[in-house]
C-alpha atoms as a PDB file:
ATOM      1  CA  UNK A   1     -10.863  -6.935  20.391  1.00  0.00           C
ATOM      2  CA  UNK A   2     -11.024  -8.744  16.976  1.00  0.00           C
ATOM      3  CA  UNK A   3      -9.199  -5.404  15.767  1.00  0.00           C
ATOM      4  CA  UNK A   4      -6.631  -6.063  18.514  1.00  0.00           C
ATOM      5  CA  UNK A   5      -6.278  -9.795  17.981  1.00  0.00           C
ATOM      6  CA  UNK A   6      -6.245  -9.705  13.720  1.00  0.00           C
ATOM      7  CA  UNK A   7      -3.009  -7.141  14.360  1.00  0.00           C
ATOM      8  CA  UNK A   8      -1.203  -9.184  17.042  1.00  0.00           C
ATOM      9  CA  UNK A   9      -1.436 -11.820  14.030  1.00  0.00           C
ATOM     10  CA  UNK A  10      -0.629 -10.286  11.822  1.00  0.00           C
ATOM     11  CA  UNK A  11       2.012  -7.949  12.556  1.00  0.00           C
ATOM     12  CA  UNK A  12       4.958 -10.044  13.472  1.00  0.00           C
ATOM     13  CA  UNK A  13       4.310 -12.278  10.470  1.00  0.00           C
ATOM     14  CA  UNK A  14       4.971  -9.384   8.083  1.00  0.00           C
ATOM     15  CA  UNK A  15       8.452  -7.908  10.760  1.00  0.00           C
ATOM     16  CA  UNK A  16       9.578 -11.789  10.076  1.00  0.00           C
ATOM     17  CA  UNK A  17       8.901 -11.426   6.167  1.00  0.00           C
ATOM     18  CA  UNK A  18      10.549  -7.820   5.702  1.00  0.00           C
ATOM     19  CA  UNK A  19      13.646  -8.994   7.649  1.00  0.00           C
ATOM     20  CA  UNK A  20      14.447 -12.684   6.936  1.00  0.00           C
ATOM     21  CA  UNK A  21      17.411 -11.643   4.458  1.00  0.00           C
ATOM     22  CA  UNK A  22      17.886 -11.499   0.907  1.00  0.00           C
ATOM     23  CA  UNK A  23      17.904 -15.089   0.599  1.00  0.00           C
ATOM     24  CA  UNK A  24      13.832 -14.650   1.418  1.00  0.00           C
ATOM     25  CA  UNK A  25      13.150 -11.654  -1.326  1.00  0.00           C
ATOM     26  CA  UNK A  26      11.615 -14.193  -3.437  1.00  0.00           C
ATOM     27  CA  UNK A  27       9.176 -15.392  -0.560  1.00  0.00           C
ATOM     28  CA  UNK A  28       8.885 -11.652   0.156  1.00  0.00           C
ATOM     29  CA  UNK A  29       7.365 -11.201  -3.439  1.00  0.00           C
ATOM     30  CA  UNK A  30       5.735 -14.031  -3.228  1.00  0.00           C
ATOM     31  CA  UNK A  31       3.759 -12.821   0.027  1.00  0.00           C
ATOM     32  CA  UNK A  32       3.005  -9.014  -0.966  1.00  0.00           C
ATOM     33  CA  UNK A  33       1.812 -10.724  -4.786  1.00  0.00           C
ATOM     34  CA  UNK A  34      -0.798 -12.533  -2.791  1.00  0.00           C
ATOM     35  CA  UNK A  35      -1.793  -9.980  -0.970  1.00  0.00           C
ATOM     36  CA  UNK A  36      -2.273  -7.640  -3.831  1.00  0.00           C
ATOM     37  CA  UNK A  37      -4.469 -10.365  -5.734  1.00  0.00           C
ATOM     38  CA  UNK A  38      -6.904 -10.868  -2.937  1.00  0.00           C
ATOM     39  CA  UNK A  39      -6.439  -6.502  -2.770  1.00  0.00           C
ATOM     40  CA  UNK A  40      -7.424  -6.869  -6.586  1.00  0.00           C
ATOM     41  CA  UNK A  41     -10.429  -9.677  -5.860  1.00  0.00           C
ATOM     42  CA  UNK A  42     -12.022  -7.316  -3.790  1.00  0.00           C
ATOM     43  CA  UNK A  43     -11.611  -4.189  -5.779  1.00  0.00           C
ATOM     44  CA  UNK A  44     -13.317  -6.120  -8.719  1.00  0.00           C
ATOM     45  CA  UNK A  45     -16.049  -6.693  -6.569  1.00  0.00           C
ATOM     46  CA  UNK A  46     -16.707  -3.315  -5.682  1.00  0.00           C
ATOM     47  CA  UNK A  47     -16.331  -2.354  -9.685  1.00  0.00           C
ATOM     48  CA  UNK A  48     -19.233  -5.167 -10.108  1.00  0.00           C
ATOM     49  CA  UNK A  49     -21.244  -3.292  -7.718  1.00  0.00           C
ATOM     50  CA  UNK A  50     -21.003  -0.052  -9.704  1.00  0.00           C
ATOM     51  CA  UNK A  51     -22.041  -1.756 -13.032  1.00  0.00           C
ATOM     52  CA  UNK A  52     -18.813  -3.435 -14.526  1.00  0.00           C
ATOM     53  CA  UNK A  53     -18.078  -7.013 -14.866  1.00  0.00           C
ATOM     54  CA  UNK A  54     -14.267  -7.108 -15.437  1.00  0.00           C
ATOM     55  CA  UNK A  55     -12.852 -10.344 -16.524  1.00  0.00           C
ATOM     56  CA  UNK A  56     -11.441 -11.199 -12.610  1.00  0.00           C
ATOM     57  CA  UNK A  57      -9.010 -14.381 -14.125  1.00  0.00           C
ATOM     58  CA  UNK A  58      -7.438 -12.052 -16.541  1.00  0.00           C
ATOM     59  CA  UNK A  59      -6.909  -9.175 -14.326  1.00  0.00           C
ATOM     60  CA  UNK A  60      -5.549 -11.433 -11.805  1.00  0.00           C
ATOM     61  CA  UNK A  61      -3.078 -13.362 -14.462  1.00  0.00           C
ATOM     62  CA  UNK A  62      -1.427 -10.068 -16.002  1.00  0.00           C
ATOM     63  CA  UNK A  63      -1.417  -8.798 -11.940  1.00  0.00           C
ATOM     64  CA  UNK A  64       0.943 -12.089 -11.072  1.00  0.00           C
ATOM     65  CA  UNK A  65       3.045 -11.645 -14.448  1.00  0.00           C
ATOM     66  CA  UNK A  66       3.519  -8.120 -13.705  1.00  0.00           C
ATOM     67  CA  UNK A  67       5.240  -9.106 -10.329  1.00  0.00           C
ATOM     68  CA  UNK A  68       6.851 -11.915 -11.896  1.00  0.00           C
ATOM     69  CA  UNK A  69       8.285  -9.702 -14.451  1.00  0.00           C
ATOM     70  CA  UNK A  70       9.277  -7.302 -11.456  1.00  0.00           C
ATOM     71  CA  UNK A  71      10.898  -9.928  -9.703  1.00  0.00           C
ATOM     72  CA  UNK A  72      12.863 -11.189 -12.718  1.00  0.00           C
ATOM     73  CA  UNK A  73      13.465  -8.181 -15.051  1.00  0.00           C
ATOM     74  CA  UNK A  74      12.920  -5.143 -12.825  1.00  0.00           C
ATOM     75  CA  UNK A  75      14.210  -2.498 -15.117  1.00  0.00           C
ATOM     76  CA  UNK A  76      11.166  -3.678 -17.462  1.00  0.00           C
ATOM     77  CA  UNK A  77       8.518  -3.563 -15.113  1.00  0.00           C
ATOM     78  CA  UNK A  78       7.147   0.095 -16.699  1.00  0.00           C
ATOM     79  CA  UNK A  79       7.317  -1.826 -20.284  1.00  0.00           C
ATOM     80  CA  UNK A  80       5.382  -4.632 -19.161  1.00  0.00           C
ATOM     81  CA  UNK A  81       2.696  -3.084 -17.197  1.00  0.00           C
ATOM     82  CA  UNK A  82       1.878  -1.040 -20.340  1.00  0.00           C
ATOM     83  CA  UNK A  83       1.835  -4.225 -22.546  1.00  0.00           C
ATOM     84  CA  UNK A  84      -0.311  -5.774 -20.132  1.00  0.00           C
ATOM     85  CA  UNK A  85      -3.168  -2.901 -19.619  1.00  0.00           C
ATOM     86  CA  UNK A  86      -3.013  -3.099 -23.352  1.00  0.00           C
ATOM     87  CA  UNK A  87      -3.228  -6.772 -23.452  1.00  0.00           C
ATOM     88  CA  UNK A  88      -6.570  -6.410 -21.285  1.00  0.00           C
ATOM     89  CA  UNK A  89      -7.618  -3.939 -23.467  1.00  0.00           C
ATOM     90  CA  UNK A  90      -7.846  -6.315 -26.140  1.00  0.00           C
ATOM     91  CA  UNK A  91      -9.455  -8.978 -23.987  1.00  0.00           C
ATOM     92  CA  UNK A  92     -12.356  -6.711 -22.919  1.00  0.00           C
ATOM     93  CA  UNK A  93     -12.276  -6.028 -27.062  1.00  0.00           C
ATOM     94  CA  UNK A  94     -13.212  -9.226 -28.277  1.00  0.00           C
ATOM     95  CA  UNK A  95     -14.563 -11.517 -24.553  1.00  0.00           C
ATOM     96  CA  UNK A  96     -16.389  -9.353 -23.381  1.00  0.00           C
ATOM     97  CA  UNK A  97     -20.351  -7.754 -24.469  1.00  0.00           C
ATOM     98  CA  UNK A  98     -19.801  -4.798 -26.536  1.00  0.00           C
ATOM     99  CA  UNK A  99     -21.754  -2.484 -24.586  1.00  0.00           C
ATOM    100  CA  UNK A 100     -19.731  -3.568 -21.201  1.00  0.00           C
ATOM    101  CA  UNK A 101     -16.028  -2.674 -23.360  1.00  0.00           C
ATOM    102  CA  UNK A 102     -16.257   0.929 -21.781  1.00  0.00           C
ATOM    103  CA  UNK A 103     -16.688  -0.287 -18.187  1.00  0.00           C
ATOM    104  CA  UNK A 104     -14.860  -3.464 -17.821  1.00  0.00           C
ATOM    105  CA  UNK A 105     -11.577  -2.390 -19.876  1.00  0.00           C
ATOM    106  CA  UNK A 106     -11.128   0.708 -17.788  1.00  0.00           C
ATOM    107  CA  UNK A 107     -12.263  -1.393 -14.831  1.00  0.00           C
ATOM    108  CA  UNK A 108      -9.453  -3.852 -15.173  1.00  0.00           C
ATOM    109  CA  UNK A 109      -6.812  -1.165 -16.186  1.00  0.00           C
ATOM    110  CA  UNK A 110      -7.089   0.802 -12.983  1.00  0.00           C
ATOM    111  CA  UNK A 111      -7.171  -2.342 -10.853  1.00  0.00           C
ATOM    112  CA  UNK A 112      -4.061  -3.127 -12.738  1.00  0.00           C
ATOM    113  CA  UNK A 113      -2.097   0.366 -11.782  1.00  0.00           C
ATOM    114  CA  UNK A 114      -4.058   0.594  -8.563  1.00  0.00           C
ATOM    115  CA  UNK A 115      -3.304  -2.541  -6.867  1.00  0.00           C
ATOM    116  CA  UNK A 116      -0.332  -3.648  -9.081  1.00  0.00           C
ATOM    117  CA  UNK A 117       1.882  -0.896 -10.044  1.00  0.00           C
ATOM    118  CA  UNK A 118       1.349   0.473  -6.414  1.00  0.00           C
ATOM    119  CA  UNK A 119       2.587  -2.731  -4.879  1.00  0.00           C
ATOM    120  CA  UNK A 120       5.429  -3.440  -6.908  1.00  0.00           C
ATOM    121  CA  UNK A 121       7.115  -0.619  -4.643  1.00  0.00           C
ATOM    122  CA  UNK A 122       7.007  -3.054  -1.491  1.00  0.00           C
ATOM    123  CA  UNK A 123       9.658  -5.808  -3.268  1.00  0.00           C
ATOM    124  CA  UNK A 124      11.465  -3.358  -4.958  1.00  0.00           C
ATOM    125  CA  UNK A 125      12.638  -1.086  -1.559  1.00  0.00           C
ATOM    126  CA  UNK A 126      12.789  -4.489  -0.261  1.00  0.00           C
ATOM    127  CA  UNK A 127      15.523  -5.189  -3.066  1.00  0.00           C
ATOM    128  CA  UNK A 128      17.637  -2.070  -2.166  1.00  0.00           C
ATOM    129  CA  UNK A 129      20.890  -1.949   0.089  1.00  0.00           C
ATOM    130  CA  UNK A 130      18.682  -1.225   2.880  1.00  0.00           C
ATOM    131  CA  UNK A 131      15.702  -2.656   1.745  1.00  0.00           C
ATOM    132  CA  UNK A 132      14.707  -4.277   5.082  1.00  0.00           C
ATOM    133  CA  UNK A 133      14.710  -1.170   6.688  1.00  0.00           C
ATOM    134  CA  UNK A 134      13.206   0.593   4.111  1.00  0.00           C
ATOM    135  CA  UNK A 135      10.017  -1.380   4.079  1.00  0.00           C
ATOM    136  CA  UNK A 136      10.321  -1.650   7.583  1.00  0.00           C
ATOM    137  CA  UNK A 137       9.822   2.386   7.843  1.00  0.00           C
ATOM    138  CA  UNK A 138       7.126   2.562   5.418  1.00  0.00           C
ATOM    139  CA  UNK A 139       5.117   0.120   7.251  1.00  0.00           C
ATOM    140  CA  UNK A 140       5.982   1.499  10.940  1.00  0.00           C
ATOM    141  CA  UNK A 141       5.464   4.932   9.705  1.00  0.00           C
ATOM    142  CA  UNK A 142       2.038   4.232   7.861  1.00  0.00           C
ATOM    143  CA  UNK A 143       0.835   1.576  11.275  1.00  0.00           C
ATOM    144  CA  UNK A 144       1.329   4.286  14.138  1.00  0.00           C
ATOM    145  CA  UNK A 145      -0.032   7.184  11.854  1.00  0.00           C
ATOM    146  CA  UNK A 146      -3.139   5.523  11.630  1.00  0.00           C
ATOM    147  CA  UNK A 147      -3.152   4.630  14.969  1.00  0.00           C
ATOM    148  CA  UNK A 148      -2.762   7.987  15.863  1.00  0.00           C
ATOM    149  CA  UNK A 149      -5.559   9.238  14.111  1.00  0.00           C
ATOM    150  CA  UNK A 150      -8.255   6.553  15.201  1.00  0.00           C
ATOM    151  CA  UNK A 151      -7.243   8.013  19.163  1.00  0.00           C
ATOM    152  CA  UNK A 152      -6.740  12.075  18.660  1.00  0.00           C
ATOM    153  CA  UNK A 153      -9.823  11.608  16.216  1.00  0.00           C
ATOM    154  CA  UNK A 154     -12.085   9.915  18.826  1.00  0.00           C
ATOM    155  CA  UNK A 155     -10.485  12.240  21.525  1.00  0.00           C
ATOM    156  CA  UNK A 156     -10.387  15.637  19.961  1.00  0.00           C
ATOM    157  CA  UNK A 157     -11.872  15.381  16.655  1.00  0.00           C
ATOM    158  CA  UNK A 158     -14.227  18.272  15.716  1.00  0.00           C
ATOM    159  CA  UNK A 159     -13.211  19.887  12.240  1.00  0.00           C
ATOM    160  CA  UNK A 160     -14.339  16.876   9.592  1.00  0.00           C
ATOM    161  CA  UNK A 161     -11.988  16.646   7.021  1.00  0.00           C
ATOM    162  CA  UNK A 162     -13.603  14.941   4.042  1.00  0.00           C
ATOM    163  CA  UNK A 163     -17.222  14.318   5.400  1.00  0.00           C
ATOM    164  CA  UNK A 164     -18.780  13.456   1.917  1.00  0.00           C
ATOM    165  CA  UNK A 165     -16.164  10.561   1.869  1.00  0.00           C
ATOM    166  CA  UNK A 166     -15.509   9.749   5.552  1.00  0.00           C
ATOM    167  CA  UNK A 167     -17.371  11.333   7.797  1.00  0.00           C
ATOM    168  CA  UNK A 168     -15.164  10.264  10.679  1.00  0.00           C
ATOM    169  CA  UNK A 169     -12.341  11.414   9.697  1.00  0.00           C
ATOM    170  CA  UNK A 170     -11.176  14.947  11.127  1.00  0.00           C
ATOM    171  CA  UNK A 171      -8.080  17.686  10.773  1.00  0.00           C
ATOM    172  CA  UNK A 172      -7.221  16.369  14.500  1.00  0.00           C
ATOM    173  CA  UNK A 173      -7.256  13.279  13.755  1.00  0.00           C
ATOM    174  CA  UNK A 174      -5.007  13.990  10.235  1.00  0.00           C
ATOM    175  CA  UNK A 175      -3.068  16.110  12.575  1.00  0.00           C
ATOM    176  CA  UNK A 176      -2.311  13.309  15.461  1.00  0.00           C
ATOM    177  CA  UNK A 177      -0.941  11.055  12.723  1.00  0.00           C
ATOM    178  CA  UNK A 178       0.863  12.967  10.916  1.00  0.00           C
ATOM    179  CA  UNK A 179       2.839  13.846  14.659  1.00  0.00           C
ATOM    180  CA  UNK A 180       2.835  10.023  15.437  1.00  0.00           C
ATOM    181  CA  UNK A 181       4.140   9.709  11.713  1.00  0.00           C
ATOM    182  CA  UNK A 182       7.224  11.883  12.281  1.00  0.00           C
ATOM    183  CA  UNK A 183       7.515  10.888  16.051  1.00  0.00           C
ATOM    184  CA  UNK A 184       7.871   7.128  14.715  1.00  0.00           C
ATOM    185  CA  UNK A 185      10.673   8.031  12.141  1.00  0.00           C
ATOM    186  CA  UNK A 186      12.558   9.732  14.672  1.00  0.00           C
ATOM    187  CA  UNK A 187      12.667   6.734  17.119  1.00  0.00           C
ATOM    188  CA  UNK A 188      13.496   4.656  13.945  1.00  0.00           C
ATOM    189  CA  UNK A 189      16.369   6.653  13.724  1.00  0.00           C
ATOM    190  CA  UNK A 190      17.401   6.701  17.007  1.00  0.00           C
ATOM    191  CA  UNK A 191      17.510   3.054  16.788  1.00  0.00           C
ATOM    192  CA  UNK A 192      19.400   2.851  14.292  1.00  0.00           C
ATOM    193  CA  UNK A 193      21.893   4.796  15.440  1.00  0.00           C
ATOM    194  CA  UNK A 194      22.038   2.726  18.499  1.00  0.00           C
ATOM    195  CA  UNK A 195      22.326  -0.502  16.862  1.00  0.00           C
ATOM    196  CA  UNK A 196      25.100   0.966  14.879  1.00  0.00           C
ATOM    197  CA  UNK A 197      27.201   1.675  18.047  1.00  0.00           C
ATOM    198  CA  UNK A 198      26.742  -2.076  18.903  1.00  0.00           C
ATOM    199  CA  UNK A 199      27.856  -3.272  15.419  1.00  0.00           C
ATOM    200  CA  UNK A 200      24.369  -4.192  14.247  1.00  0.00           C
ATOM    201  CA  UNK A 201      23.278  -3.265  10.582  1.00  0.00           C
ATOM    202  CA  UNK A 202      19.650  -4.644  10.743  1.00  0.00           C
ATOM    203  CA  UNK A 203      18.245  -1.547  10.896  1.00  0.00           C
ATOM    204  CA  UNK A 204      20.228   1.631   8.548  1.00  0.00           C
ATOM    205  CA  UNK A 205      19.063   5.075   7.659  1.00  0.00           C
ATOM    206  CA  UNK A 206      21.979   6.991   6.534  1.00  0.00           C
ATOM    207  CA  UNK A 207      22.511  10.467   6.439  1.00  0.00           C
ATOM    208  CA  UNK A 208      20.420  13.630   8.511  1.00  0.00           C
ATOM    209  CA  UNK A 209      17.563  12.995  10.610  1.00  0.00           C
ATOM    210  CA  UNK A 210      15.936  15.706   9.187  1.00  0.00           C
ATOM    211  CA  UNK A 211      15.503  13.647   5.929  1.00  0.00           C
ATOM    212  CA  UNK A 212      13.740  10.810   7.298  1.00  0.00           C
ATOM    213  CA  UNK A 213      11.329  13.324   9.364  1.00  0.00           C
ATOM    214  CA  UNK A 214      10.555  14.965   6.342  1.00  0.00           C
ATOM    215  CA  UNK A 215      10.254  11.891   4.394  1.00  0.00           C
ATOM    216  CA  UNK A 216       7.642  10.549   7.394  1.00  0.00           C
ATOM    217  CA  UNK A 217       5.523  13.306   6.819  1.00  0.00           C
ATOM    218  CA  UNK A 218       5.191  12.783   3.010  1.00  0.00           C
ATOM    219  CA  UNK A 219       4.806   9.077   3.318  1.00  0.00           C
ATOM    220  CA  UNK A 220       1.843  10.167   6.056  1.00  0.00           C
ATOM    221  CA  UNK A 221      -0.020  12.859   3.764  1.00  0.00           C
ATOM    222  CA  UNK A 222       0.028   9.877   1.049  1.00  0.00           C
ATOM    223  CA  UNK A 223      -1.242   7.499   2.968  1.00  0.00           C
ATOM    224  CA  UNK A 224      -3.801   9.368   4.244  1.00  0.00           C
ATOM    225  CA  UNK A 225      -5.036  10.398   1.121  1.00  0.00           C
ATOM    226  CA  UNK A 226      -4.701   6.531  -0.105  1.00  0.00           C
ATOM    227  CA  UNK A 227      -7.029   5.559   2.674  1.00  0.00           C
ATOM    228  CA  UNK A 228      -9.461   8.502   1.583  1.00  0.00           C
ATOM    229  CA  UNK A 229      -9.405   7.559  -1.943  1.00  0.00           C
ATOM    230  CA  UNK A 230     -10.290   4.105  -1.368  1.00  0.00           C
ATOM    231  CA  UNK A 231     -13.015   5.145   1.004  1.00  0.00           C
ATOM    232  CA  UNK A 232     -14.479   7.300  -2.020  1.00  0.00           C
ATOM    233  CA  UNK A 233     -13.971   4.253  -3.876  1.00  0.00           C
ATOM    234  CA  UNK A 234     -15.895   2.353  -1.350  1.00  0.00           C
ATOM    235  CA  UNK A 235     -18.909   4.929  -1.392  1.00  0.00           C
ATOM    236  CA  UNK A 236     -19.444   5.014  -4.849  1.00  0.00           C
ATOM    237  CA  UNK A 237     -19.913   1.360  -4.962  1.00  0.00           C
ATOM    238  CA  UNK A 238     -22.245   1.675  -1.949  1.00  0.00           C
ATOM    239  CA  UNK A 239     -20.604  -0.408   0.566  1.00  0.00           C
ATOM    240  CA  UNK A 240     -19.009   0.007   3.864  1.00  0.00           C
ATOM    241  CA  UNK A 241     -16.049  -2.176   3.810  1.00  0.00           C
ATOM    242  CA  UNK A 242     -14.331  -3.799   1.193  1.00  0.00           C
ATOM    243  CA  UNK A 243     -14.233  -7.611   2.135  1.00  0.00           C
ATOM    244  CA  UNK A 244     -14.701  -9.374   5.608  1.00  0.00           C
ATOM    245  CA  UNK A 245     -11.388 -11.428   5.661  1.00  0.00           C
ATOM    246  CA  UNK A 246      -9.515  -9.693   8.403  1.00  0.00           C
ATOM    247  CA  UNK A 247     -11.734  -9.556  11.299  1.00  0.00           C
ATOM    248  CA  UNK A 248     -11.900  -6.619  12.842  1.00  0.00           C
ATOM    249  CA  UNK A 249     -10.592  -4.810   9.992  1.00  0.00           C
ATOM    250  CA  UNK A 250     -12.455  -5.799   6.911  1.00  0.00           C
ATOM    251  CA  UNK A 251     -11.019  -6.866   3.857  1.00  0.00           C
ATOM    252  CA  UNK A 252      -7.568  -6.919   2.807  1.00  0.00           C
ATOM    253  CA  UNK A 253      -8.027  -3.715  -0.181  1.00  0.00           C
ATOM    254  CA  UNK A 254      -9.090  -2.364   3.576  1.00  0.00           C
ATOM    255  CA  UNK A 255      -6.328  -2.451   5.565  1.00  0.00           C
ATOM    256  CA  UNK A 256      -3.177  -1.352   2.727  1.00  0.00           C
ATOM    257  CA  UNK A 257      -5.609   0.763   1.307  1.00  0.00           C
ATOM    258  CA  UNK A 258      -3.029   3.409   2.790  1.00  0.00           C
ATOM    259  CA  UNK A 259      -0.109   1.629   1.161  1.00  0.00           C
ATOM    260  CA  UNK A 260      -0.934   2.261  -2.169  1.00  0.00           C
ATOM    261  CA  UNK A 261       0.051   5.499  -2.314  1.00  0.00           C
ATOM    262  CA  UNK A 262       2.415   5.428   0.570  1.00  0.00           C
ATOM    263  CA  UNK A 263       4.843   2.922  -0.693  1.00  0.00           C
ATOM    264  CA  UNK A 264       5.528   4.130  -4.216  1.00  0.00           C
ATOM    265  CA  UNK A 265       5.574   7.697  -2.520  1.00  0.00           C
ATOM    266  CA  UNK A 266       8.745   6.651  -0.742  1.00  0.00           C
ATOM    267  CA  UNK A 267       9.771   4.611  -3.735  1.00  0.00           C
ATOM    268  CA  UNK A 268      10.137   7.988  -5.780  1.00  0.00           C
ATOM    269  CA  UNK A 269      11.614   9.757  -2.794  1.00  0.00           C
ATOM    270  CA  UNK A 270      14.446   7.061  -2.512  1.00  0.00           C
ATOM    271  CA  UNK A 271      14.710   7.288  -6.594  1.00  0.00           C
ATOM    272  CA  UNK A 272      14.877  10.834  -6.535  1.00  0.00           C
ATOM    273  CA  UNK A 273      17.820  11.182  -3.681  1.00  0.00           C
ATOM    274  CA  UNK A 274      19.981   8.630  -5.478  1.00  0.00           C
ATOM    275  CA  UNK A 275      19.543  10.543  -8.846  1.00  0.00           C
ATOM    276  CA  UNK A 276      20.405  13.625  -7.184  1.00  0.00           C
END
């Protein structure tokens, strides 16, 4: 029920965000930036119980400036974020014990790329011609595949697919939302198309169907490796969840643990059909 309740919340807080206009982007970046500190706050927790202590003030500082940078200059967001892992480099040089250097430098690096970098894709689709709709099928798309898994998993689920990092997690279940994946683009689509026919733009995906089914299921396979990878990430520090902030669902590096490799998966894909 607390599941349930935390999603009811939540959900048509973040529909109102992705769609209040371009007027809103900034409030938009605003929103995912604090989502992806307290992401970060919680990853640097689990690094401190696997033997670093990364400078958590720092990391968080060059994580804001890296969205503010996004948000201003976007065509020097790559530019930045290497400046910045360097720039925490050099703080872990000369603040931090020598012997921790090793741990806490590469600590706050990968928090940097894994929560930042990853993120950044969420206000940039937002950004795009479409962007509303865009974000809107990332997040509807990631939502109902997991969905689908927690239900054909507890159903069906016999074959474990990673038991060494989540021993609930089976091929049915992967199966069931990768179907509920593609099955959610499609009715995207549809509705699209059916909004179009009464003049309404707020929802666009142009060109073949096929595209956006295919694009569902590579969105899907990311984010279900994104949620496996942070569940590894989860296990190595020895805990079962990654915060308590959402009840119900843990902490927030928890629940968009997906994201992180589904958004800048679809990112790329949009980058690489305009290029081509």
């Amino acid at each position: 029920m607390k599941r349930i309740l935390t999603a009811a919340i939540l959900i048509p807080i973040v529909l109102l965000l992705v769609f209040l206009g371009p007027r809103w982007h900034l409030l938009f970046t605003i929103a995912v930036t604090s989502v992806a500190a307290l992401a970060a706050w919680e990853f640097l927790g689990l690094a401190e119980r696997s033997g670093a202590n990364p400078p958590r003030i720092a990391v968080l500082v060059a994580l804001g400036s890296l969205f503010g940078v996004n948000f201003q200059w976007p065509d020097h967001t790559t530019a930045i974020f290497g400046i910045l892992s360097l720039a925490l480099l050099v703080y872990c040089t000369f603040f931090r014990p020598v012997e921790q250097v090793m741990a806490d430098a590469a600590t706050s690096i990968f928090c940097l790329l894994y929560v930042g970098f990853t993120l950044i894709a969420l206000p940039t689709l937002h950004e795009a011609a479409n962007g509303p709709s865009l974000v809107a099928f990332l997040l509807c798309v990631v939502w109902v595949g997991d969905i689908a898994a927690l239900y054909v998993g507890r159903a069906w689920g016999r074959h474990k697919l990673a038991p060494s990092i989540s021993p609930n997690k089976t091929w049915e279940g992967a199966a069931g939302s990768m179907a509920g994946s593609v099955l959610m683009a499609a009715g995207l689509w549809g509705l699209a198309e059916l909004l179009e026919q009464w003049d309404s733009v707020i929802l666009s995906y142009p060109g073949d169907i096929w595209y956006w089914l295919v694009l569902a299921a590579v969105v899907n396979a990311a984010a279900q490796v994104g949620d496996l990878s942070e569940s590894a990430l989860k296990r190595s520090a020895g805990v079962k969840d990654s915060g308590t902030l959402l009840p119900g669902h843990g902490g927030v590096l928890d629940r968009i643990d997906a994201l992180l490799l589904a958004a800048p998966v679809l990112w790329y894909a949009q980058v690489i059909r305009q290029t081509f």
